[in-house]
C-alpha atoms as a PDB file:
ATOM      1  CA  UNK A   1     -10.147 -10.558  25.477  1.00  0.00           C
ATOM      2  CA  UNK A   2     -11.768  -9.437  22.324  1.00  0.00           C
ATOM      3  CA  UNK A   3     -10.215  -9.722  19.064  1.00  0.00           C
ATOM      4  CA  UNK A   4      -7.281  -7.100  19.421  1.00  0.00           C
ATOM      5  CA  UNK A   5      -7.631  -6.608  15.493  1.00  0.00           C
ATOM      6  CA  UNK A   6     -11.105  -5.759  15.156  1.00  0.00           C
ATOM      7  CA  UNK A   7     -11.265  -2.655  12.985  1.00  0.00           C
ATOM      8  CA  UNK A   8     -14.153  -1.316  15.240  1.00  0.00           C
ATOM      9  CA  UNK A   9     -16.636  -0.034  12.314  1.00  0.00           C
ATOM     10  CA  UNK A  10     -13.889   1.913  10.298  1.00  0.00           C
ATOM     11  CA  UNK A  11     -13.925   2.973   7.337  1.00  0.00           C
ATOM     12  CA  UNK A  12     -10.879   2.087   4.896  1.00  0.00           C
ATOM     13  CA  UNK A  13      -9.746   3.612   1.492  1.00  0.00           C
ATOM     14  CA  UNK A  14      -6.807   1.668  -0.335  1.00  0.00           C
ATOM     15  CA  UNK A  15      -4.958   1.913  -3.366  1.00  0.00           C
ATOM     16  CA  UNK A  16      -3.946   0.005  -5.947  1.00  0.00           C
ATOM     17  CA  UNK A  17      -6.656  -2.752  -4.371  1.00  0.00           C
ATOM     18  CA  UNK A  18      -7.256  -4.582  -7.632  1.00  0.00           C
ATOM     19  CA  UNK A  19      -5.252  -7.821  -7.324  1.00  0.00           C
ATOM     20  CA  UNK A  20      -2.541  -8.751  -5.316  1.00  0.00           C
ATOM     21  CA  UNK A  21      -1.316  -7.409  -1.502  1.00  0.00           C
ATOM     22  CA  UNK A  22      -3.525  -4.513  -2.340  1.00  0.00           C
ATOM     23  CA  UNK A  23      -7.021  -7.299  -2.763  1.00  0.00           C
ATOM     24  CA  UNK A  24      -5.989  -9.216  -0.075  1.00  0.00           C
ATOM     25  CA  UNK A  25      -5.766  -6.310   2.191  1.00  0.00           C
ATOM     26  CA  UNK A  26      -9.085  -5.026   1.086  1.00  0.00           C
ATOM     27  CA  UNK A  27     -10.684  -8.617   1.810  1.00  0.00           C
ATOM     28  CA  UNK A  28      -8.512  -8.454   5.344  1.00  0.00           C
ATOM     29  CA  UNK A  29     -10.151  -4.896   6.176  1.00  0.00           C
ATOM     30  CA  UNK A  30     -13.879  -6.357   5.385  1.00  0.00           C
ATOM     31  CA  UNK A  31     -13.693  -9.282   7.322  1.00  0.00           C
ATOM     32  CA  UNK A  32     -11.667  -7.305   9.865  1.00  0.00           C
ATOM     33  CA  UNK A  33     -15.413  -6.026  10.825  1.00  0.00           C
ATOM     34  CA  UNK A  34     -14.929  -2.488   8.938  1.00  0.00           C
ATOM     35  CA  UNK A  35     -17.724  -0.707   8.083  1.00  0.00           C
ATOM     36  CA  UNK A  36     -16.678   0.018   4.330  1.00  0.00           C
ATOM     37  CA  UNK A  37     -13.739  -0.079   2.352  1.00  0.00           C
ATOM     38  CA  UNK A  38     -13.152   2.096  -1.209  1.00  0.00           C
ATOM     39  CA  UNK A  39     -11.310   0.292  -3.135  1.00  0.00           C
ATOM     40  CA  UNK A  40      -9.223   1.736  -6.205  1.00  0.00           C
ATOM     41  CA  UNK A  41      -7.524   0.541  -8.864  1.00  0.00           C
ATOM     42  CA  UNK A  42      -5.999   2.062 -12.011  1.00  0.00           C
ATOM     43  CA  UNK A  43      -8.512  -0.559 -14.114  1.00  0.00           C
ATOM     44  CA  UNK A  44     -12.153  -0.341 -13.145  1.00  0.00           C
ATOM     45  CA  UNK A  45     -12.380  -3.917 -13.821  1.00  0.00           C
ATOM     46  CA  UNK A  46     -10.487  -5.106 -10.903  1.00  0.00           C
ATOM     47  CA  UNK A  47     -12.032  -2.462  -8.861  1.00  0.00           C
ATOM     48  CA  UNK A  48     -15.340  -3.940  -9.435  1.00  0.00           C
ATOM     49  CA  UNK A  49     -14.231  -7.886  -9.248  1.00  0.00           C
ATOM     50  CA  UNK A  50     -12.731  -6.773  -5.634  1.00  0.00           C
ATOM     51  CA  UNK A  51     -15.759  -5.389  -4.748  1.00  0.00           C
ATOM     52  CA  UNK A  52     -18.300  -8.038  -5.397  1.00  0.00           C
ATOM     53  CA  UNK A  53     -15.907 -10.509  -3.487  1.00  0.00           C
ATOM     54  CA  UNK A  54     -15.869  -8.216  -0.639  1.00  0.00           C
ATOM     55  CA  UNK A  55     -20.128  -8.134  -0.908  1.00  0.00           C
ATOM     56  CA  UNK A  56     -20.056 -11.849  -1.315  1.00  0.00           C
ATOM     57  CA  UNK A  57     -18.430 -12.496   2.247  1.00  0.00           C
ATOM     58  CA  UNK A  58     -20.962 -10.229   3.762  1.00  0.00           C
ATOM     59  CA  UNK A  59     -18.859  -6.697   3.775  1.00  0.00           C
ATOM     60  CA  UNK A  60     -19.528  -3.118   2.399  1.00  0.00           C
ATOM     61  CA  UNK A  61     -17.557  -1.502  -0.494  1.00  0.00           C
ATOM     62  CA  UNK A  62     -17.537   0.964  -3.485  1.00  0.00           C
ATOM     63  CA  UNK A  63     -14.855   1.059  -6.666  1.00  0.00           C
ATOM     64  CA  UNK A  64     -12.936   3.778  -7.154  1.00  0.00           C
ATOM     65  CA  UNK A  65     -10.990   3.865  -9.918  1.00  0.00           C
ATOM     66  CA  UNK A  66      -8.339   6.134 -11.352  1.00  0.00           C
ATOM     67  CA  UNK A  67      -4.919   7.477 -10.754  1.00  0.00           C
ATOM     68  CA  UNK A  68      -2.870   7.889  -7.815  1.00  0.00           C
ATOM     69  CA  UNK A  69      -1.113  10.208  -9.625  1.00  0.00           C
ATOM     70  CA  UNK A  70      -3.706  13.001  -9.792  1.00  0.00           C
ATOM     71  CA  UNK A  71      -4.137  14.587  -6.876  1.00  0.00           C
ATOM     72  CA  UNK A  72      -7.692  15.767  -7.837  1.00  0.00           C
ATOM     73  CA  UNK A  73      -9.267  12.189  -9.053  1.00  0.00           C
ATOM     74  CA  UNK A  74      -7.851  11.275  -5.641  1.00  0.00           C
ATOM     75  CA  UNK A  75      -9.857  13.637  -4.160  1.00  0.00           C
ATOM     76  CA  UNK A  76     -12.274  12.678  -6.029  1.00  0.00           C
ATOM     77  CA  UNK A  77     -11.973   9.213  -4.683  1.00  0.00           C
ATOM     78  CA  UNK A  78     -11.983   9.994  -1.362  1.00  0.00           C
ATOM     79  CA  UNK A  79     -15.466  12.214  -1.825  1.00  0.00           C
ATOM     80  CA  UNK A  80     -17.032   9.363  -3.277  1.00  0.00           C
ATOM     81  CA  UNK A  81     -15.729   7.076   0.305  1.00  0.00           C
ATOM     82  CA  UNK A  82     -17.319   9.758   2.303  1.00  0.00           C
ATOM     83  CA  UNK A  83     -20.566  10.085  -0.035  1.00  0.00           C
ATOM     84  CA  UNK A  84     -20.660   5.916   0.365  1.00  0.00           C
ATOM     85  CA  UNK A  85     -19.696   5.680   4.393  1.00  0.00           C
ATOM     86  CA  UNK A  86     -19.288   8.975   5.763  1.00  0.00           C
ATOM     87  CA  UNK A  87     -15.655   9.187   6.305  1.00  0.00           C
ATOM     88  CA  UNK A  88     -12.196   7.933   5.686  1.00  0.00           C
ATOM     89  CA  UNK A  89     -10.528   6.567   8.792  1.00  0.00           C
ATOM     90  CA  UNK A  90      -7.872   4.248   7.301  1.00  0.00           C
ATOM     91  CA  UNK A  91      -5.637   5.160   4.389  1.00  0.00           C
ATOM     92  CA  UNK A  92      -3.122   2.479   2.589  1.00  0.00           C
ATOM     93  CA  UNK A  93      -0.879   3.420  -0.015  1.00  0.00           C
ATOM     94  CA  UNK A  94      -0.346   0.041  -1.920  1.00  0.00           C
ATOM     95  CA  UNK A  95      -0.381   1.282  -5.520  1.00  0.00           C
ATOM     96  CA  UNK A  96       3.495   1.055  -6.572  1.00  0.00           C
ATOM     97  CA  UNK A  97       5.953  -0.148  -9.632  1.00  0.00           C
ATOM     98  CA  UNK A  98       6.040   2.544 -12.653  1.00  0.00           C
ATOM     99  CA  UNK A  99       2.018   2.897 -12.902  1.00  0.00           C
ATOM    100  CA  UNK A 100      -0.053   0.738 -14.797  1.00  0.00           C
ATOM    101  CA  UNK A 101       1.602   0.429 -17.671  1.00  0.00           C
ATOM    102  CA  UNK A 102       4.981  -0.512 -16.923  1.00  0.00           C
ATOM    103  CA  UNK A 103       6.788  -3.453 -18.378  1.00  0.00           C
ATOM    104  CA  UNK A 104       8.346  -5.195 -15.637  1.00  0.00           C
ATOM    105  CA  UNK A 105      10.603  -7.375 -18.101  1.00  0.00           C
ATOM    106  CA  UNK A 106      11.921  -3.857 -19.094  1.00  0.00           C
ATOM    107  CA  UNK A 107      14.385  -2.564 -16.613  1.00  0.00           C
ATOM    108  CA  UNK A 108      17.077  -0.684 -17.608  1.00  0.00           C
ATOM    109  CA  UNK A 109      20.231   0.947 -15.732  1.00  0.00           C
ATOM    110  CA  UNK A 110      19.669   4.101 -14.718  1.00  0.00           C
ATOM    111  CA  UNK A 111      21.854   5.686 -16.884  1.00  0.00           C
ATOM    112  CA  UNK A 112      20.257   4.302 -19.935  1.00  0.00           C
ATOM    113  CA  UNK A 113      16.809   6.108 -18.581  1.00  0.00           C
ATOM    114  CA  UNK A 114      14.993   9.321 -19.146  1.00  0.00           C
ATOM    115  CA  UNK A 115      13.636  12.027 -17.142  1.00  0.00           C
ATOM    116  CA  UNK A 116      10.208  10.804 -18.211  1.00  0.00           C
ATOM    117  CA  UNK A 117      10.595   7.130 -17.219  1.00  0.00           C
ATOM    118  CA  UNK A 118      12.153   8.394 -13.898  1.00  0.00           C
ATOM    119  CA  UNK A 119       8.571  10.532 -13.789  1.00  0.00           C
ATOM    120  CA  UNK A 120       6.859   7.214 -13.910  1.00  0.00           C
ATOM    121  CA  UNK A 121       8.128   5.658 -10.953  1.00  0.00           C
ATOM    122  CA  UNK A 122       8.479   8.910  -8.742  1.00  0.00           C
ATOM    123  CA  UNK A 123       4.661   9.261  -9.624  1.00  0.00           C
ATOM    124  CA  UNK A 124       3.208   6.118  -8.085  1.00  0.00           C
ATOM    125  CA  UNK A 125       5.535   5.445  -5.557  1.00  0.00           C
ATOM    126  CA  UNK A 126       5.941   9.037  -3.868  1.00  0.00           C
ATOM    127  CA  UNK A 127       3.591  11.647  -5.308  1.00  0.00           C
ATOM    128  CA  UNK A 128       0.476   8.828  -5.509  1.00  0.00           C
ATOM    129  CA  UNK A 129       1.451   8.854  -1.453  1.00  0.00           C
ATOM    130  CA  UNK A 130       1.711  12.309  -1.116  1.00  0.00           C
ATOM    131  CA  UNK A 131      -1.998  12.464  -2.608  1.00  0.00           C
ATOM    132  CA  UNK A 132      -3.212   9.893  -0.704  1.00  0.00           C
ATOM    133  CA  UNK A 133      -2.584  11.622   2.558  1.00  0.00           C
ATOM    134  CA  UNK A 134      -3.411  15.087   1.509  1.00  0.00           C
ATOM    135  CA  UNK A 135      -6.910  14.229   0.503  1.00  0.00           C
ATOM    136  CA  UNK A 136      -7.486  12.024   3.827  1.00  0.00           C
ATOM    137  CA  UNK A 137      -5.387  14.006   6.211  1.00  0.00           C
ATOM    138  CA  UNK A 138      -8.104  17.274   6.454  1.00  0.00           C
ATOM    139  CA  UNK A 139     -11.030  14.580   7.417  1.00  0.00           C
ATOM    140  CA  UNK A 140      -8.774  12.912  10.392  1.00  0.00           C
ATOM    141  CA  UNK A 141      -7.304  16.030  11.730  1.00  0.00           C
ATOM    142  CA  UNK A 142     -11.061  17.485  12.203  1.00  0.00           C
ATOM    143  CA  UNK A 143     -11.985  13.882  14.001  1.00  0.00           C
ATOM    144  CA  UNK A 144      -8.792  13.480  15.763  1.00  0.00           C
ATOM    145  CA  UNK A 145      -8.079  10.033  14.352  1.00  0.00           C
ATOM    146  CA  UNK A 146      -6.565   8.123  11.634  1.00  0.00           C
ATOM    147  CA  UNK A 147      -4.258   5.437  10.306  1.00  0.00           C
ATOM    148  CA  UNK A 148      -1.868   5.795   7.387  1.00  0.00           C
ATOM    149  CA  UNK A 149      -0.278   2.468   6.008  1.00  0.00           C
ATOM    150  CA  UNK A 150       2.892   3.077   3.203  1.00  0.00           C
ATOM    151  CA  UNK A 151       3.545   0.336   1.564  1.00  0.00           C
ATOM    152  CA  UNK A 152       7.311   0.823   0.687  1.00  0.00           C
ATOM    153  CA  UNK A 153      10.252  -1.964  -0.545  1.00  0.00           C
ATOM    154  CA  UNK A 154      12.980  -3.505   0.544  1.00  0.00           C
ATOM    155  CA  UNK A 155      14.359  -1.629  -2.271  1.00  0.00           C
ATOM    156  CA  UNK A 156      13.845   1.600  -0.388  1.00  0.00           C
ATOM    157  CA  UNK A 157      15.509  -0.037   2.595  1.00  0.00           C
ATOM    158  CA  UNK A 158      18.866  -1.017   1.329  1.00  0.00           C
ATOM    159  CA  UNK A 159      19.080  -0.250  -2.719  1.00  0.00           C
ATOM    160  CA  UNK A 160      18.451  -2.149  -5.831  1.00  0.00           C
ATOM    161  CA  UNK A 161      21.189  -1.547  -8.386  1.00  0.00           C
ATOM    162  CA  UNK A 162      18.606  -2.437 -11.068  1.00  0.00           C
ATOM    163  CA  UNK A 163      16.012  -0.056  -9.917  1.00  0.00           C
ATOM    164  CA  UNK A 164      17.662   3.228  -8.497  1.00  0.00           C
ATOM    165  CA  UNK A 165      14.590   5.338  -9.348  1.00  0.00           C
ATOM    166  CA  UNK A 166      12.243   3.166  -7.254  1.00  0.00           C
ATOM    167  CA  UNK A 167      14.152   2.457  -4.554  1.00  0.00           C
ATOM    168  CA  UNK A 168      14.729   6.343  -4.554  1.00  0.00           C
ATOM    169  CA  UNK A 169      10.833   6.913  -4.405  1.00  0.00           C
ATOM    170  CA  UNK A 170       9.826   4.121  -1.831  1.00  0.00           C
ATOM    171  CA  UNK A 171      13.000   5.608   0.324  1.00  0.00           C
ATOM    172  CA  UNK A 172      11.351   9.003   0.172  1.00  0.00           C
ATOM    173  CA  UNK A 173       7.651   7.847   0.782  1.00  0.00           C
ATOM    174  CA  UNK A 174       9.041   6.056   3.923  1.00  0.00           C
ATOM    175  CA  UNK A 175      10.987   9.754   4.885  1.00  0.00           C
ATOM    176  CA  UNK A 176       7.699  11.394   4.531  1.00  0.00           C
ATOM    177  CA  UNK A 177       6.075   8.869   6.507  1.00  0.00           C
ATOM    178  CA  UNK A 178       8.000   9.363   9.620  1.00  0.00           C
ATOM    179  CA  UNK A 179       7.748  13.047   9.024  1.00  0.00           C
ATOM    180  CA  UNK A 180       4.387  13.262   8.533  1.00  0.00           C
ATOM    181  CA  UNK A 181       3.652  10.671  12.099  1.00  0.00           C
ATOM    182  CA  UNK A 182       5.649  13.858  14.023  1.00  0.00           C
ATOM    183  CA  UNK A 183       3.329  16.383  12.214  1.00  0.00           C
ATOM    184  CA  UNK A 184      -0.447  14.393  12.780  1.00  0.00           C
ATOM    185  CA  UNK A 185       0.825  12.282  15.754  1.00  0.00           C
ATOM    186  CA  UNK A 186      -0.832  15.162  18.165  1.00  0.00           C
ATOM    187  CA  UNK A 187      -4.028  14.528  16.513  1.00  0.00           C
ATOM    188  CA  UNK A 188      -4.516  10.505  16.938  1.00  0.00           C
ATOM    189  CA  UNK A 189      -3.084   9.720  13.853  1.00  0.00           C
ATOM    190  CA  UNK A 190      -0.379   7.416  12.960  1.00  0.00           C
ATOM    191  CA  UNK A 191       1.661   6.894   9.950  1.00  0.00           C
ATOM    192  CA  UNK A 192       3.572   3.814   9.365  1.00  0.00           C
ATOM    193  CA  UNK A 193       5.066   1.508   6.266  1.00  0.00           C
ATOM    194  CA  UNK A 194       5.389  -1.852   5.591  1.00  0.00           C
ATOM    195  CA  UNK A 195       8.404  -2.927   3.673  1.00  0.00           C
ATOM    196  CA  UNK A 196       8.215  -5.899   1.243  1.00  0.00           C
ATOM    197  CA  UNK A 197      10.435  -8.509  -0.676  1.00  0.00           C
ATOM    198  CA  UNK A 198       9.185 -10.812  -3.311  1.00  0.00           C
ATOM    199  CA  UNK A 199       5.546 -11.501  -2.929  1.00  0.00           C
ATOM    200  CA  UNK A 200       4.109 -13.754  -5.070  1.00  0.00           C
ATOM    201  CA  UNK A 201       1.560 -11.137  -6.976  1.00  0.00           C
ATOM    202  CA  UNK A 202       0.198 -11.912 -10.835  1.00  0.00           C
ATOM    203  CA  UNK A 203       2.794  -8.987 -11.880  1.00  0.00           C
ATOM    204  CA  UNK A 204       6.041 -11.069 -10.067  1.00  0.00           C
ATOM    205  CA  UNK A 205       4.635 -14.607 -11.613  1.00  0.00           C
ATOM    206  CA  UNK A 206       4.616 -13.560 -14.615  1.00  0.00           C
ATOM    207  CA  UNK A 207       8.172 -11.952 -14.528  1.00  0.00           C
ATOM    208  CA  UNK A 208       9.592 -15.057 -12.538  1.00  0.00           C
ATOM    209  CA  UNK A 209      10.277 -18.772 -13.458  1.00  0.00           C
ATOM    210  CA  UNK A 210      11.129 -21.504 -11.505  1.00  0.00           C
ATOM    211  CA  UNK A 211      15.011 -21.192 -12.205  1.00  0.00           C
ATOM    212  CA  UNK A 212      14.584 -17.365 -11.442  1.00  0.00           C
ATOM    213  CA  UNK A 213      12.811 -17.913  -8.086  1.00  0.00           C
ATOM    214  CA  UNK A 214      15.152 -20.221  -7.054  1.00  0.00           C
ATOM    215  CA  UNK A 215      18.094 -17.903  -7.329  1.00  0.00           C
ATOM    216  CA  UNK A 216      16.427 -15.376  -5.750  1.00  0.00           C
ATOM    217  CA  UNK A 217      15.517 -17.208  -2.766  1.00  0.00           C
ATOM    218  CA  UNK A 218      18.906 -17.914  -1.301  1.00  0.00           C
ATOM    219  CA  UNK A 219      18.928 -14.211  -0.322  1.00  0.00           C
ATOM    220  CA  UNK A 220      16.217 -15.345   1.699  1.00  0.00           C
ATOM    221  CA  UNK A 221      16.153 -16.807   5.533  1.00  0.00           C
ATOM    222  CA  UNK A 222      13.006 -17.960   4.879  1.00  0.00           C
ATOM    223  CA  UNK A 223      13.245 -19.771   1.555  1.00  0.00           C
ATOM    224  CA  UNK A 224       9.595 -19.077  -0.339  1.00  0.00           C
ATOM    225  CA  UNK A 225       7.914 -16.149  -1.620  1.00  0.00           C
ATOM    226  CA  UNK A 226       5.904 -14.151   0.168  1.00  0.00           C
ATOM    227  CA  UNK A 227       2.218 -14.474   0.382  1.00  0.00           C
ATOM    228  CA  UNK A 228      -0.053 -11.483  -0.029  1.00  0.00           C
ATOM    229  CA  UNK A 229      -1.630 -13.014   3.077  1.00  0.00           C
ATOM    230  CA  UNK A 230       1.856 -11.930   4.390  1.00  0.00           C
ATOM    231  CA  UNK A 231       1.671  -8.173   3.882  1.00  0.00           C
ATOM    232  CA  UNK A 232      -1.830  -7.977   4.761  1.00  0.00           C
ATOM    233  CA  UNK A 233      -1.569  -9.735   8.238  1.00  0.00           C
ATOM    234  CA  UNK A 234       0.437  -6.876   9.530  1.00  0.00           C
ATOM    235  CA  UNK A 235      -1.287  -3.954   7.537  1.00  0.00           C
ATOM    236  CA  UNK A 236      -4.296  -5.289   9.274  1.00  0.00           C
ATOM    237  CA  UNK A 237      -2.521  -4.652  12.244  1.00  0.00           C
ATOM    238  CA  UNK A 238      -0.850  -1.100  11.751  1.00  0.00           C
ATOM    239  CA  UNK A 239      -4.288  -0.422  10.680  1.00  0.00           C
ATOM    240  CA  UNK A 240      -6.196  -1.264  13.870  1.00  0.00           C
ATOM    241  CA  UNK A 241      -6.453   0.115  17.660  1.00  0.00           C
ATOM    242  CA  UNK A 242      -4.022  -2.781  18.600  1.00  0.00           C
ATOM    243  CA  UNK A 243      -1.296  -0.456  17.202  1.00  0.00           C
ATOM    244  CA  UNK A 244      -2.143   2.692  18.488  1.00  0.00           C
ATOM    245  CA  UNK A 245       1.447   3.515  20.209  1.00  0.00           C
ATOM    246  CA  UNK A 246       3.485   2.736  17.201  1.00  0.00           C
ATOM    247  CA  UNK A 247       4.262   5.432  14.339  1.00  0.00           C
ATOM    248  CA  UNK A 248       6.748   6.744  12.492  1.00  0.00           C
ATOM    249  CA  UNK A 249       7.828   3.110  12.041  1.00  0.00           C
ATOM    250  CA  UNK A 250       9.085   0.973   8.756  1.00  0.00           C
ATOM    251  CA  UNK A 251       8.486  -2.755   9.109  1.00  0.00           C
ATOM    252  CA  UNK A 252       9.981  -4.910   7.152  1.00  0.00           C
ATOM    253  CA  UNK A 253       7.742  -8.106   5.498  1.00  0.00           C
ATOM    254  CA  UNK A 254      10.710 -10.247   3.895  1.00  0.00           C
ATOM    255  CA  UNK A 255      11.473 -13.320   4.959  1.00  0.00           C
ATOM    256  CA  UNK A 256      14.598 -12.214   6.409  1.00  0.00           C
ATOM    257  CA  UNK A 257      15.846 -10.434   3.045  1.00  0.00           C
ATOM    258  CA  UNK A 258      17.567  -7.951   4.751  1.00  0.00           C
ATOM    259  CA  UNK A 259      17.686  -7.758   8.727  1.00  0.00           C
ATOM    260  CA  UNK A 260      19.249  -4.230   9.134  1.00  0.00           C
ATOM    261  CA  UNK A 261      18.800  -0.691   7.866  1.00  0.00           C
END
């Protein structure tokens, strides 16, 4: 048997790809024998560093910076994919928190927030989905194929007190995803999400000490942080042929955070 895995020549566009699960996924999807992968981030600077590691190891990619939240710079994005490799076969929404700006240390109750902060998280974590797939879907409906990987939270999954808004928008991305798998499922298309916990990303390190961690991990079975390894093991997986009977699906990546829901 071949490698189940093997991405077959496709051609991948992620967000939010500039460090963290997003890079790690967009190193997974090279070496997972795609053809190309666009890779975006909010700051050109990662989108470029991501893309000469992925030409280092022997792969194809292009940068593609900008905002999730703008629906036509997505479109944009997605032009320049096709321009660079023909088409877009694999979407993954990774780009999340409150955009690129957000101060993580900064997290307020939700009745101390405004309508505009709420805007910042509802932007990235639902409508930078909703543009995602709307600029990809037209291309994989026409070739009658296409994977869509969400990646949600465990907050959308069971509630953070400390971040309503968010856990409202990654609850609604994952709503939309299982919609949107009955709508494109006739058409070879799935559409799943991954749902993390605490990954150790440069945004949760520098949030996070020792004494913090610590705490944190006896909510956890398995008693470290996550890996962005972790999350990009089974996006790999959602992405490729090897899960071609599975959609409409949220699967949690936690380290046994939370086993229901």
């Amino acid at each position: 048997m071949g490698n189940i895995l093997d991405l077959q020549g496709r051609v991948a566009f992620i967000t939010g790809a500039g460090q963290g699960v997003g890079r790690q996924t967009a190193l997974h999807v090279a070496a997972g024998n795609a053809r190309g992968v666009v890779v975006n981030d909010y700051h050109r600077d990662r989108a470029d560093a991501v893309v000469e590691e992925i030409r280092a190891l022997g792969g194809h990619a292009v940068a593609a910076p900008g905002d999730v939240t703008d629906l036509e710079a997505v479109e944009g994005m997605v032009r320049l994919g096709e321009e660079a490799f023909g088409q877009i076969d694999i979407l993954v929404n990774n780009a999340g928190n409150a955009g690129p700006h957000q101060d993580l240390a900064d997290i307020k109750q939700f009745w101390d927030t405004t309508p505009e902060e709420w805007n910042q998280w509802l932007g990235t974590n639902f409508f930078g989905v909703l543009n995602g797939c709307k600029a990809v879907l037209p291309g994989m409906m026409r070739r009658r194929y296409g994977r869509i990987v969400t990646v949600i939270s465990d907050a959308g999954r069971v509630g953070e007190p400390h971040l309503a808004v968010y856990s409202g928008a990654k609850a609604g991305a994952a709503g939309f995803m299982r919609a949107l798998a009955k709508a494109v499922g006739r058409a070879n298309v799935t559409a799943n999400c991954i749902a993390l916990s605490g990954i150790r990303t440069p945004g949760v390190e520098a949030l996070l000490g020792d004494e913090a961690v610590a705490k944190m991990l006896k909510s956890y079975i398995i008693r470290r942080l996550g890996e962005p390894d972790d999350a990009a093991n089974m996006i790999l997986f959602l992405a490729s042929d090897a899960a071609s009977w599975i959609t409409g699906q949220t699967y949690p990546v936690n380290g046994g955070y939370a086993t229901s829901h």
